[in-house]
N, C-alpha and C. Protein backbone atom coordinates (compact mmCIF):
# COMPACT_ATOMS: atom_id res chain seq x y z
N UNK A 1 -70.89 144.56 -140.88
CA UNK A 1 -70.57 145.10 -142.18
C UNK A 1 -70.98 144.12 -143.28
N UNK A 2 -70.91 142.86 -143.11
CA UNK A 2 -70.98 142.12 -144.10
C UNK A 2 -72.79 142.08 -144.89
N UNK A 3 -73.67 141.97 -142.97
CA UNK A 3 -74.87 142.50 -143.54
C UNK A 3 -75.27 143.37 -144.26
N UNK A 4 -74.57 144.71 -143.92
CA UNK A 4 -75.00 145.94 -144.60
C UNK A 4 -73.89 145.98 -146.36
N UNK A 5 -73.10 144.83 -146.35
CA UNK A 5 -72.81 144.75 -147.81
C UNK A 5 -73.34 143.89 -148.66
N UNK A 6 -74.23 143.09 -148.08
CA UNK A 6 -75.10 142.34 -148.77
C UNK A 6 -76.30 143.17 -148.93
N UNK A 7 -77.06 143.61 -148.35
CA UNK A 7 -77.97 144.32 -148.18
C UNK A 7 -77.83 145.34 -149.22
N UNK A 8 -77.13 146.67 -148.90
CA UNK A 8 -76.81 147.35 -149.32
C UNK A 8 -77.47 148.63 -148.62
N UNK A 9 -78.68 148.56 -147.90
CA UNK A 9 -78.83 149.55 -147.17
C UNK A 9 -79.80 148.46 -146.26
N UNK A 10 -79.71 149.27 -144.78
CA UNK A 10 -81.15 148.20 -143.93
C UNK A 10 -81.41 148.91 -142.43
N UNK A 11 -82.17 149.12 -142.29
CA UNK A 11 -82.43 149.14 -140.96
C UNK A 11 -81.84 148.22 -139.65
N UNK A 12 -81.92 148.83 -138.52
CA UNK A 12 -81.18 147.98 -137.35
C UNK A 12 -82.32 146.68 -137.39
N UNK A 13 -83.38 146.37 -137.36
CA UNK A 13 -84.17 145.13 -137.29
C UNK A 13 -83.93 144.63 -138.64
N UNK A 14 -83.60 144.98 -139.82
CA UNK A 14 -83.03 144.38 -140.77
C UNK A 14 -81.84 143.27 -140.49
N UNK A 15 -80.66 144.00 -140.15
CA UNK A 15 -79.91 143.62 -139.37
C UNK A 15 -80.23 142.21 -138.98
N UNK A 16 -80.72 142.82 -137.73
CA UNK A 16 -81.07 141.11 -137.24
C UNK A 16 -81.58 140.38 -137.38
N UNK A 17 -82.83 140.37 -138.53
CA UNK A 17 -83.13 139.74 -138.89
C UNK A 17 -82.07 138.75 -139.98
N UNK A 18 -81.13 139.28 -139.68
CA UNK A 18 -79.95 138.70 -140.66
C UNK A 18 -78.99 137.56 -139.51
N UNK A 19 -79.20 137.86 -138.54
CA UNK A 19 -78.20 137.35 -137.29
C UNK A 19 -78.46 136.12 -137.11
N UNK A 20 -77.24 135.29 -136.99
CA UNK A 20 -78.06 134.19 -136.52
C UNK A 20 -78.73 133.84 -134.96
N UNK A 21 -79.36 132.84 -134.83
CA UNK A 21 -79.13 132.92 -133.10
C UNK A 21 -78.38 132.47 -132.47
N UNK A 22 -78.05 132.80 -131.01
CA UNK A 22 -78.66 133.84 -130.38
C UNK A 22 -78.32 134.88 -130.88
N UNK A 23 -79.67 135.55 -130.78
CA UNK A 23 -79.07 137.36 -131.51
C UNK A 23 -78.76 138.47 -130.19
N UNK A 24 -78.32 139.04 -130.65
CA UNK A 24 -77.50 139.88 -129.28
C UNK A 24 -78.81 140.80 -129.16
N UNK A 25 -79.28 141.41 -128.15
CA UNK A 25 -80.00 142.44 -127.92
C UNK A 25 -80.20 143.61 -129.12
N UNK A 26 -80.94 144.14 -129.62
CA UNK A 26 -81.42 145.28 -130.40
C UNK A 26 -80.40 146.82 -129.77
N UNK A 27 -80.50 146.68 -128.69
CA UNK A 27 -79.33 147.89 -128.41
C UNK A 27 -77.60 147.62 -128.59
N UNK A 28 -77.49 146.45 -128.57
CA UNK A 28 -75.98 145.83 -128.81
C UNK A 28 -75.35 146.28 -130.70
N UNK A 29 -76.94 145.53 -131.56
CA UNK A 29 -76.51 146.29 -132.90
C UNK A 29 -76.75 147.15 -133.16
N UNK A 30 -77.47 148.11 -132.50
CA UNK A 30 -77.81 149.30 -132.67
C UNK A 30 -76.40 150.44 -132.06
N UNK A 31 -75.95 149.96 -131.22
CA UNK A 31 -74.45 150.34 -130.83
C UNK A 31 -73.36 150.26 -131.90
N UNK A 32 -73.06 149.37 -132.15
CA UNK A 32 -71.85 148.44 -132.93
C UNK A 32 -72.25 149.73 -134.24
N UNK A 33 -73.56 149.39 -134.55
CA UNK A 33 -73.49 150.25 -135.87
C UNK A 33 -73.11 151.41 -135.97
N UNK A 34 -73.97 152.29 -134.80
CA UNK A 34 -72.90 153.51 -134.54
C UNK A 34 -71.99 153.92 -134.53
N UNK A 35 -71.33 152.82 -134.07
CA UNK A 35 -69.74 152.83 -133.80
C UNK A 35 -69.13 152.84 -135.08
N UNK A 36 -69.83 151.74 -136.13
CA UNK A 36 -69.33 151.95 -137.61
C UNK A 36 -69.52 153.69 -137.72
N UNK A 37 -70.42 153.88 -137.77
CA UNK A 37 -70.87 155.25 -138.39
C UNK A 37 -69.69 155.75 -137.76
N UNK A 38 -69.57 156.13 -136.45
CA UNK A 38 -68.56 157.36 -135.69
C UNK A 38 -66.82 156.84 -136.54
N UNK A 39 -67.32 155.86 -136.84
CA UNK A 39 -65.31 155.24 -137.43
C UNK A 39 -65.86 155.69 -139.28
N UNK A 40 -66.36 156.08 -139.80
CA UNK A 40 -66.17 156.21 -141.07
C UNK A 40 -66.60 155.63 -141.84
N UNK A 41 -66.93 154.22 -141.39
CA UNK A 41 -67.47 152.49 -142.22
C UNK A 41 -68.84 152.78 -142.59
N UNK A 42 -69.59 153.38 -141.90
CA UNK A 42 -70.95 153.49 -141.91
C UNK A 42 -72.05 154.65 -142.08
N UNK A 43 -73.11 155.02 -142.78
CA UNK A 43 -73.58 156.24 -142.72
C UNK A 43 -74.95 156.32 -142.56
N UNK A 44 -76.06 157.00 -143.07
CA UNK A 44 -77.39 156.68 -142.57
C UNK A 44 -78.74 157.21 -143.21
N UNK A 45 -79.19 157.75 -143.26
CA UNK A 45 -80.77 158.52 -143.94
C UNK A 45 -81.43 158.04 -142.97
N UNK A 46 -82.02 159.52 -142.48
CA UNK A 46 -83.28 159.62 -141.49
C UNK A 46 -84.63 159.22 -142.07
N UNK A 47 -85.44 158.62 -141.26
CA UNK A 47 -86.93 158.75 -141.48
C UNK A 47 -87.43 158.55 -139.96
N UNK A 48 -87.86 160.22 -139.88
CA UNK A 48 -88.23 160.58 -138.71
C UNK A 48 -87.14 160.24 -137.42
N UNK A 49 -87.74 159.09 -136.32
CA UNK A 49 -86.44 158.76 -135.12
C UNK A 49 -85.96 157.65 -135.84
N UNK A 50 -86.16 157.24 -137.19
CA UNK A 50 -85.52 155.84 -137.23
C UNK A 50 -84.67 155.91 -138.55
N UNK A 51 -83.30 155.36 -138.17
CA UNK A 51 -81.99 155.36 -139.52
C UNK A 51 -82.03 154.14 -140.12
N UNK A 52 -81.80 154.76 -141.27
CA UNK A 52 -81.30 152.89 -142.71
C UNK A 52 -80.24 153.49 -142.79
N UNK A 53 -79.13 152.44 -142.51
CA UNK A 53 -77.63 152.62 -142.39
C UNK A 53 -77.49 152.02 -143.62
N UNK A 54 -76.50 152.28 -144.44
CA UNK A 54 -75.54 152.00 -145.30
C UNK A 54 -73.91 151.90 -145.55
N UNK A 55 -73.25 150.85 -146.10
CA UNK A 55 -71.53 151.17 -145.86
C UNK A 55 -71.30 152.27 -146.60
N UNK A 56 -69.96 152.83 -146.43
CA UNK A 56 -69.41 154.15 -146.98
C UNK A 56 -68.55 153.30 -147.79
N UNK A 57 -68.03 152.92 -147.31
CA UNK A 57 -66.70 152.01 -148.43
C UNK A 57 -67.42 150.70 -148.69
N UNK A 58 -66.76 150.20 -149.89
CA UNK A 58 -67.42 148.93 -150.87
C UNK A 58 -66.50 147.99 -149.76
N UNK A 59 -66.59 146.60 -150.02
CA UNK A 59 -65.89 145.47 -149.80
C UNK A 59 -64.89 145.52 -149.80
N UNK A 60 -64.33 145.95 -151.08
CA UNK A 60 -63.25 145.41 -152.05
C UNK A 60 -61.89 146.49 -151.38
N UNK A 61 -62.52 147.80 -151.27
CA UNK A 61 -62.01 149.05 -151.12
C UNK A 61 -61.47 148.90 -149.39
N UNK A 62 -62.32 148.29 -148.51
CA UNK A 62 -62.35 147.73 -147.08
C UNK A 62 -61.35 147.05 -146.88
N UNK A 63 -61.03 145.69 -147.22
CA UNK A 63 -60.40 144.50 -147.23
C UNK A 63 -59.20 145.41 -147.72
N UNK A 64 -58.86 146.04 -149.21
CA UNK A 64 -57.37 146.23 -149.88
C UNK A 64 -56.84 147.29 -148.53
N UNK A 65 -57.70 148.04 -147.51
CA UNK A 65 -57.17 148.67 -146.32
C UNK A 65 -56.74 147.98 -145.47
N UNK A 66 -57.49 147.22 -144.86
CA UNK A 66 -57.77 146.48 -143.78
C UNK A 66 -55.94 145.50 -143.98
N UNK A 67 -55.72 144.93 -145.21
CA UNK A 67 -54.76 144.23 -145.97
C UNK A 67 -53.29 144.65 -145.54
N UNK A 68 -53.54 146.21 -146.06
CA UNK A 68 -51.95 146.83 -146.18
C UNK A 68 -51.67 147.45 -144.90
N UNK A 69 -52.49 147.47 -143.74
CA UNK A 69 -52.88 147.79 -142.53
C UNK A 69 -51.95 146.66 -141.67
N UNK A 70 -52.85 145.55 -141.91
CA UNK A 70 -52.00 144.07 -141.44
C UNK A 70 -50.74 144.36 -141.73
N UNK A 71 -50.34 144.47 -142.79
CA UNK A 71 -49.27 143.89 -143.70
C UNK A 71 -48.01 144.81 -142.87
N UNK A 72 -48.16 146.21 -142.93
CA UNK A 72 -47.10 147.22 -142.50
C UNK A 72 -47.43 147.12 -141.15
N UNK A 73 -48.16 147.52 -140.20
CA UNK A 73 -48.29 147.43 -138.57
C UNK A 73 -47.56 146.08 -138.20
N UNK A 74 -48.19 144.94 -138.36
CA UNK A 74 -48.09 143.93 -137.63
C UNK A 74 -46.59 143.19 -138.56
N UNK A 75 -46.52 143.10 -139.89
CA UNK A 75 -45.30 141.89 -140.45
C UNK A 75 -44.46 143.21 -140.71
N UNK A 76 -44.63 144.68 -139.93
CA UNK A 76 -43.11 145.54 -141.11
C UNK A 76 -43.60 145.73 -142.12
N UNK A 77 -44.14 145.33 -143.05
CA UNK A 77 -44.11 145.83 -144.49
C UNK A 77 -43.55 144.37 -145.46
N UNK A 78 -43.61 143.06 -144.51
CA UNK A 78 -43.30 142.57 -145.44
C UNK A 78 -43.66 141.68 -145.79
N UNK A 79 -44.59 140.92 -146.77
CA UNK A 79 -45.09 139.99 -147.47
C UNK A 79 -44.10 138.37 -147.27
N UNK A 80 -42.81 138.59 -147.61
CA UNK A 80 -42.55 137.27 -146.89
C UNK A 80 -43.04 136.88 -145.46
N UNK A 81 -42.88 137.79 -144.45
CA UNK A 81 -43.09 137.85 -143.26
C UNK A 81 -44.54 136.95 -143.02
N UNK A 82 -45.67 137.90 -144.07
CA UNK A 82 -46.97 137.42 -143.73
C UNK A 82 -47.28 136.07 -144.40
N UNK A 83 -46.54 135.91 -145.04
CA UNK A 83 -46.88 134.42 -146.00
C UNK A 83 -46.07 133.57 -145.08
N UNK A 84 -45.07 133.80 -144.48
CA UNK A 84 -44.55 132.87 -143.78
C UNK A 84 -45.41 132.33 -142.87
N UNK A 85 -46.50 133.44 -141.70
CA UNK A 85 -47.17 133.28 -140.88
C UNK A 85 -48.25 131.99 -141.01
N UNK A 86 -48.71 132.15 -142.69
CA UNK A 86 -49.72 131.97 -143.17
C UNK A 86 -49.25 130.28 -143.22
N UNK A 87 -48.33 130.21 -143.73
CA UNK A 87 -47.45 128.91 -144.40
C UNK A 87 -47.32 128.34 -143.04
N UNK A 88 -46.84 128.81 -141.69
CA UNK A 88 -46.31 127.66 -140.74
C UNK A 88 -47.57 127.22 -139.93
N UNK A 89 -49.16 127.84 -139.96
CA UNK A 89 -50.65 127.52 -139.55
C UNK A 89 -50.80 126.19 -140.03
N UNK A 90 -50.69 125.28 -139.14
CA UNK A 90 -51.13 124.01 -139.62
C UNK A 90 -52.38 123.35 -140.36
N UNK A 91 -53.19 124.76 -140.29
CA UNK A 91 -54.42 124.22 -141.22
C UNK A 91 -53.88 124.34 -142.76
N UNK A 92 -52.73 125.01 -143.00
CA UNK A 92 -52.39 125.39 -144.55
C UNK A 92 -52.52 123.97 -145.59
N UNK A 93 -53.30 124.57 -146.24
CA UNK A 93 -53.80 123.31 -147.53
C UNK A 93 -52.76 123.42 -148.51
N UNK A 94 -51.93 121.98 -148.54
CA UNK A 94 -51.07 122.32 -149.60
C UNK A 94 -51.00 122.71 -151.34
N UNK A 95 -52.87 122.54 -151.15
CA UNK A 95 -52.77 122.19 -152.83
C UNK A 95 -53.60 123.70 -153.08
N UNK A 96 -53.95 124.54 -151.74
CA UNK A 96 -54.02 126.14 -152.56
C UNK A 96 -52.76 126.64 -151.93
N UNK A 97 -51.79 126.06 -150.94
CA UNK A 97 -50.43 126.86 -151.36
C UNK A 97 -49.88 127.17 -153.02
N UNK A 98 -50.37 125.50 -153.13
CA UNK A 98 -49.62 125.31 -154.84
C UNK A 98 -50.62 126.26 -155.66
N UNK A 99 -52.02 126.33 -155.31
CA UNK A 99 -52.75 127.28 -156.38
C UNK A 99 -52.44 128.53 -156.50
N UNK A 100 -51.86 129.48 -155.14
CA UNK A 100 -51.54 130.38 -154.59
C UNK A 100 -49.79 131.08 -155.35
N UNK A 101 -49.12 129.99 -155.38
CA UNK A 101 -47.66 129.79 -156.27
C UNK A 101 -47.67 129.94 -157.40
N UNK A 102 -48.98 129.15 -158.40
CA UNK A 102 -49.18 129.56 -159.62
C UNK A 102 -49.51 130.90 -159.77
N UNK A 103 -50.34 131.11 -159.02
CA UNK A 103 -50.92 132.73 -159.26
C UNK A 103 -50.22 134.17 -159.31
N UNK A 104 -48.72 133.72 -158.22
CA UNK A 104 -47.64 134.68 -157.98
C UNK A 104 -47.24 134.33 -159.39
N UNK A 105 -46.49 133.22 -159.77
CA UNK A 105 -45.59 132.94 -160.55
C UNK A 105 -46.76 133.66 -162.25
N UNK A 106 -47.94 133.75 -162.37
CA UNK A 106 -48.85 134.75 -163.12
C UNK A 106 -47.98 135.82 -163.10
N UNK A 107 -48.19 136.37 -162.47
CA UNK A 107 -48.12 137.53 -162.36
C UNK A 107 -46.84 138.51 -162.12
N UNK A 108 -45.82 137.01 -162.73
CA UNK A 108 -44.48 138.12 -162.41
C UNK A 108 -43.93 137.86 -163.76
């Protein structure tokens, strides 16, 4: 997805030409993409036997799903829950916790 949101539209050898190496086989992304397509993420324009896929949903629109998805399935519905998760990961940088605190404390 990320290719085809940079891109904005591309062919499967597009694609990989985007991959780094090792690149997985030509039928592996040629699968996966499908699979976008059959889930909704992904769509296509013919020319002749060969498709330029494109995303259906933007980034922005992806992620704010993908987000509230996490958020209610996995923490309940609850934002302390997930910040807690986030907070006890020992990689947590204290000084974008603190950037992260200002930004709440914005916005209330």
């Amino acid at each position: 997805m990320q290719i085809l949101w940079a891109r904005g539209k591309a062919f499967v050898r597009d694609i990989m030409d985007d991959l780094p190496a090792p690149q997985p086989p030509v039928t592996t992304v040629s699968s996966i993409v499908r699979k976008l397509e059959g889930e909704g993420l992904v769509g296509h324009e013919s020319f002749g036997k060969t498709y330029r896929y494109f995303p259906v949903l933007e980034k922005e629109n992806y992620g704010r799903s993908v987000a509230t998805e996490l958020l209610n399935d996995y923490f309940g519905g609850s934002p302390r829950q997930l910040l807690s998760f986030f907070l006890e990961n020992d990689n947590a940088d204290p000084a974008e916790i603190e950037r992260l605190l200002a930004e709440l404390k914005k916005k209330n």
